[in-house]
Every structure is written in C-alpha cells, then in structure tokens.
Protein backbone atom coordinates (compact mmCIF):
# COMPACT_ATOMS: atom_id res chain seq x y z
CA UNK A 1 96.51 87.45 119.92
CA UNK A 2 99.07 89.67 118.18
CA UNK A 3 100.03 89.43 114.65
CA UNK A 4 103.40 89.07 113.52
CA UNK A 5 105.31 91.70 111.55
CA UNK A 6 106.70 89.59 108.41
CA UNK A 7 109.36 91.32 106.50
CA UNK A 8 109.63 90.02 102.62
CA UNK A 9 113.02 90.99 100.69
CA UNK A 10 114.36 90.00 97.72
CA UNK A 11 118.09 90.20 97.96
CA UNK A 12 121.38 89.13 95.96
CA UNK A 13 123.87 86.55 97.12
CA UNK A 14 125.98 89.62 98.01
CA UNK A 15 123.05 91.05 99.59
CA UNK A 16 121.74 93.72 97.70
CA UNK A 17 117.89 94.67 97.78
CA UNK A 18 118.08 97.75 96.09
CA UNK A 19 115.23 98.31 93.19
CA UNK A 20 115.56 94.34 92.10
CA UNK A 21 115.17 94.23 88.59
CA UNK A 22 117.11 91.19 88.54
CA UNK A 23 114.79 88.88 89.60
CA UNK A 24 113.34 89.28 86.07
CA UNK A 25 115.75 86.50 84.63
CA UNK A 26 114.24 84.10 87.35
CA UNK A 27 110.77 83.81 86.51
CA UNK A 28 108.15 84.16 88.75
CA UNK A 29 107.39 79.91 89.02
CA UNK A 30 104.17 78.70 91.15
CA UNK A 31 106.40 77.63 94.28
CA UNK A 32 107.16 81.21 94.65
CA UNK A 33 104.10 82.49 94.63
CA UNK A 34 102.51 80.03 96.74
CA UNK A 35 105.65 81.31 99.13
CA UNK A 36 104.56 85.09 98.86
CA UNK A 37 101.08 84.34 99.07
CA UNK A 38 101.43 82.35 102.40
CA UNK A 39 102.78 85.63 104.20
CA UNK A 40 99.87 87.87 102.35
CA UNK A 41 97.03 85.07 103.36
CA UNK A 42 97.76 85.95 107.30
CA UNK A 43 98.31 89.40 106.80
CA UNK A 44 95.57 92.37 107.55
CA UNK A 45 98.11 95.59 107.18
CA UNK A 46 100.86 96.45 104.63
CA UNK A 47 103.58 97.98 106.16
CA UNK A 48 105.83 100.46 103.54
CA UNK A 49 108.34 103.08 104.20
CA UNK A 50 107.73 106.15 101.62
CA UNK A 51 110.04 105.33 98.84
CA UNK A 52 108.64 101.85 97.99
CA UNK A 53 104.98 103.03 98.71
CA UNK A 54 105.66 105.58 96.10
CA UNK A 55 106.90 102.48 93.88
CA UNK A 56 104.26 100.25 94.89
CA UNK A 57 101.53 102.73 94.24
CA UNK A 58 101.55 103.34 90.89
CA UNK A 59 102.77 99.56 89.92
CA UNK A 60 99.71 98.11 91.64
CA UNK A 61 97.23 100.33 91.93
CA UNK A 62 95.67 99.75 88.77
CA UNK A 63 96.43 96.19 88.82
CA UNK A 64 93.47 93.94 88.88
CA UNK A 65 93.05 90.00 89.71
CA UNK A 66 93.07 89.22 85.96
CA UNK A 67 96.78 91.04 85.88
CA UNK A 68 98.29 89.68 89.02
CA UNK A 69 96.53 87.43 91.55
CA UNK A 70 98.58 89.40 93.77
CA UNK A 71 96.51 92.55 92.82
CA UNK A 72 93.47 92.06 95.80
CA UNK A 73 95.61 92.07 98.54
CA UNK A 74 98.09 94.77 97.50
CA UNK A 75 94.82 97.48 96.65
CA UNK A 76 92.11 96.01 99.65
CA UNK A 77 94.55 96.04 102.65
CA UNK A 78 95.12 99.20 104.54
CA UNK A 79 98.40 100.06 104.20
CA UNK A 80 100.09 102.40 106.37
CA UNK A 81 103.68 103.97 105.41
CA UNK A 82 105.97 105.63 107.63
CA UNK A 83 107.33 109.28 105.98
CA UNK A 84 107.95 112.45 107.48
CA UNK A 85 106.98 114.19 104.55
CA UNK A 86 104.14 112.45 103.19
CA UNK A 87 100.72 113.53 104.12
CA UNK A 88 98.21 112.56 102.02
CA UNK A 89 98.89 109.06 101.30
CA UNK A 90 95.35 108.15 100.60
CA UNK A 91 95.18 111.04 98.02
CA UNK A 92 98.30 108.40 96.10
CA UNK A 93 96.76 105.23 96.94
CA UNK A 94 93.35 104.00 98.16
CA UNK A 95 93.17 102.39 101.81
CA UNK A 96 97.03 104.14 102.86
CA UNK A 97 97.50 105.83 105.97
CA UNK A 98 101.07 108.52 106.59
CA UNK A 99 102.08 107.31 109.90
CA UNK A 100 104.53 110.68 110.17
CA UNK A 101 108.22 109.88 110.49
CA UNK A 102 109.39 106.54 112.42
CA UNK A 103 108.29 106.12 115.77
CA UNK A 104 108.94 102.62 116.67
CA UNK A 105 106.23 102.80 119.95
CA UNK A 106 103.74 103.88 116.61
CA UNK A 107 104.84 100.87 114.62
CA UNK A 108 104.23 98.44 118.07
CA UNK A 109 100.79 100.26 118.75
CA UNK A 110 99.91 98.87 115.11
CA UNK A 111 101.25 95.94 115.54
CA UNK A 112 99.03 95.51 118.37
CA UNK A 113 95.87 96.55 116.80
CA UNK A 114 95.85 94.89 113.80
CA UNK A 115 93.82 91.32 113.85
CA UNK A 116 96.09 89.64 111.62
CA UNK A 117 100.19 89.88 110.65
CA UNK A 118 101.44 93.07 109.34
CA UNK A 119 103.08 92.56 106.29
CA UNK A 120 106.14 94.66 104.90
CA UNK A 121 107.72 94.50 101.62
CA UNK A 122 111.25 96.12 100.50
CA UNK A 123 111.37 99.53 102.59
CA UNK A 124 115.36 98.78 103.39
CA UNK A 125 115.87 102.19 105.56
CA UNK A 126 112.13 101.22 107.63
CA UNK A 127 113.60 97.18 107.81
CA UNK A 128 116.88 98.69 109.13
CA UNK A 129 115.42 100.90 111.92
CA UNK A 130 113.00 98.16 112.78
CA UNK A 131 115.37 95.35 113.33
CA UNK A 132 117.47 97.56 115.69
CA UNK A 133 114.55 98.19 117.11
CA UNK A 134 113.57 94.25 117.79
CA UNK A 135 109.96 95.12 115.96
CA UNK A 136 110.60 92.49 112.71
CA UNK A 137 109.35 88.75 114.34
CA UNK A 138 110.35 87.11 110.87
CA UNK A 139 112.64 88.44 107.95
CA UNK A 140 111.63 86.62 104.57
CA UNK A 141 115.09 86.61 102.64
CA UNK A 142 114.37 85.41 99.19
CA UNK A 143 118.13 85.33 97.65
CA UNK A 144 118.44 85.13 94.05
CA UNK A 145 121.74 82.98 92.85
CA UNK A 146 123.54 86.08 91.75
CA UNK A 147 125.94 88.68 92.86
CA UNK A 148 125.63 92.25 91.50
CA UNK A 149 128.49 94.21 93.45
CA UNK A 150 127.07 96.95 93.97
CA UNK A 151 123.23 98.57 95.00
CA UNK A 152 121.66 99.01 98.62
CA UNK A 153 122.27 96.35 100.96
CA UNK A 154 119.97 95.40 103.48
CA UNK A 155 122.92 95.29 106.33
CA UNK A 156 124.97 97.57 105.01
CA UNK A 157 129.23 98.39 105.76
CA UNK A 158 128.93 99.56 109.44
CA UNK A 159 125.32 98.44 109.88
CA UNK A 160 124.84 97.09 113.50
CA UNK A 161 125.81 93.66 114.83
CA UNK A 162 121.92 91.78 114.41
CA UNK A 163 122.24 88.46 115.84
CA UNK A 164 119.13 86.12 114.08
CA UNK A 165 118.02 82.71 114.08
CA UNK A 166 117.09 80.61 111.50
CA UNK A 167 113.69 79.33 111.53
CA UNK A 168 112.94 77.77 108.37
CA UNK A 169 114.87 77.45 104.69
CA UNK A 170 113.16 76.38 101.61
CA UNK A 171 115.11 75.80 97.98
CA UNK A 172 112.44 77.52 95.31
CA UNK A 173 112.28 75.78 91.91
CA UNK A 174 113.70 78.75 90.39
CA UNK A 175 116.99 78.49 92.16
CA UNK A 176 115.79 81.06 94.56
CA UNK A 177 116.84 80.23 98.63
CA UNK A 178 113.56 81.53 101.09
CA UNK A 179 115.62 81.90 103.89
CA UNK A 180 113.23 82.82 107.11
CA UNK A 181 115.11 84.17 110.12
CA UNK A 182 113.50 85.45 113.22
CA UNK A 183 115.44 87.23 116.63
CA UNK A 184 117.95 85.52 118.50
C-alpha cells in the first residue's frame, strides 16, 4: 500500500505562510499538537524543499525529546529535500538526502517506496509545484485568526486555478481552523 503525501501549513486568514512568526501569540495548546502529531505518527519520510530544510536544520537538529516531543521524529526520519544546488544535505543534517532539483516522477518514485506517509512541512515553492502536479493527497491548512497583508502566499496572485475538496475541518482550542483538503 502507498503512503500518502500530507502537506502541513500554517497560514493567515489572508493566506500567508511565509516564515510564521505569528503563530507565537497563539500558543502551542495540547489539541494542536495531538493534530501535528497525528500526521507525524503515519509518516516514515520528511519531505522539505531547500529553504525550509535549511530552517528546519539548525532549529531541530539539536533539539532533543526533553525540548520538544516533536524532536524524535524531526532528527530519526530520513528526510529528503528537493534543491538544485544542495549536495550534501547529510553533511547539514543527519538522515537528509538532496533529491537534485524538482522532478515530480522523483517525488512519485518516493512516494512509492516509502512504507508509510511522506510528510511535508512549509516548503511553499515545492507545495506549489506539487499541487499542479496532482502529487499532494491531503493539504493540512492550519489558519491562524489573523490577517497580515502582506508575506508569501501559498496560492499566490496568478497562481493556477486548483480545484480541492474538503475532507475534514476541525476548530483548535486556540482559535486555530485545521482545515484538511484533498484533490477534487
């Protein structure tokens, strides 16, 4: 059986998911972990284009369980990030894999192979390419009650028509929407 790829975003109201410091003000409460950590739990790749890896990298990589019970899953699961100019993505974080520049028959090969889902977090240019490209079987929109006005948006002006379906809504304690939308 093939895995899923499950896409995980934190976005505005105006959708912006550009760096998102503003969750801050939100808290991170229980219901939203338990959220996250339900698309983790099935997932046996990470999934990062090269600007968040080089985020994530340095944020979690010498995180440990005691700091963030998120910390196992981010540092044990191979993670495999899509650059053209990346090489050595080991040498910047343990158990990563360059995949070379986007190559959406690569990403289903993966897909494929993997036992389990393949989880991918943030990487708005990768999310982009891979929803034209029909590869993204659920987007995880976590919108946070506020408008910014201005940052990178997920579907940006002149982005593509992308017809979805929802599939599941949750309200998160924290005012937060988890909004799950899969193709049409």
């Amino acid at each position: 059986m093939v895995g899923a790829v499950k896409v995980h975003e934190f976005t505005t109201v105006d959708g912006v998911v550009d760096v998102p410091m503003w969750t801050v003000d939100y808290g991170f409460p229980e219901d939203l972990s338990a959220s996250i950590g339900e698309l983790t739990a099935s997932s046996s790749a990470i999934l990062l284009g090269r600007r968040t890896f080089e985020m994530f990298a340095p944020a979690w990589s010498t995180r440990t369980v005691e700091d963030d019970p998120g910390a196992p899953f981010f540092n044990d699961t191979p993670k495999h990030v899509v650059s053209s100019t990346l090489t050595d993505a080991e040498a910047v974080w343990r158990r990563s894999t360059s995949l070379g520049g986007y190559n959406p028959a690569r990403l289903s090969v993966l897909k494929a192979e993997e036992a389990g889902d393949v989880y991918v977090s943030g990487s708005a240019t990768l999310v982009r390419a891979m929803l034209a490209d029909g590869l993204v079987d659920e987007l995880h929109l976590y919108v946070y009650p506020i408008a910014v006005g201005t940052g990178l948006r997920l579907f940006p002006e002149g982005a593509p028509r992308t017809p979805l379906r929802l599939l599941r809504q949750d309200a998160l304690s924290n005012g937060v929407a988890h909004l799950v939308y899969g193709p049409a």
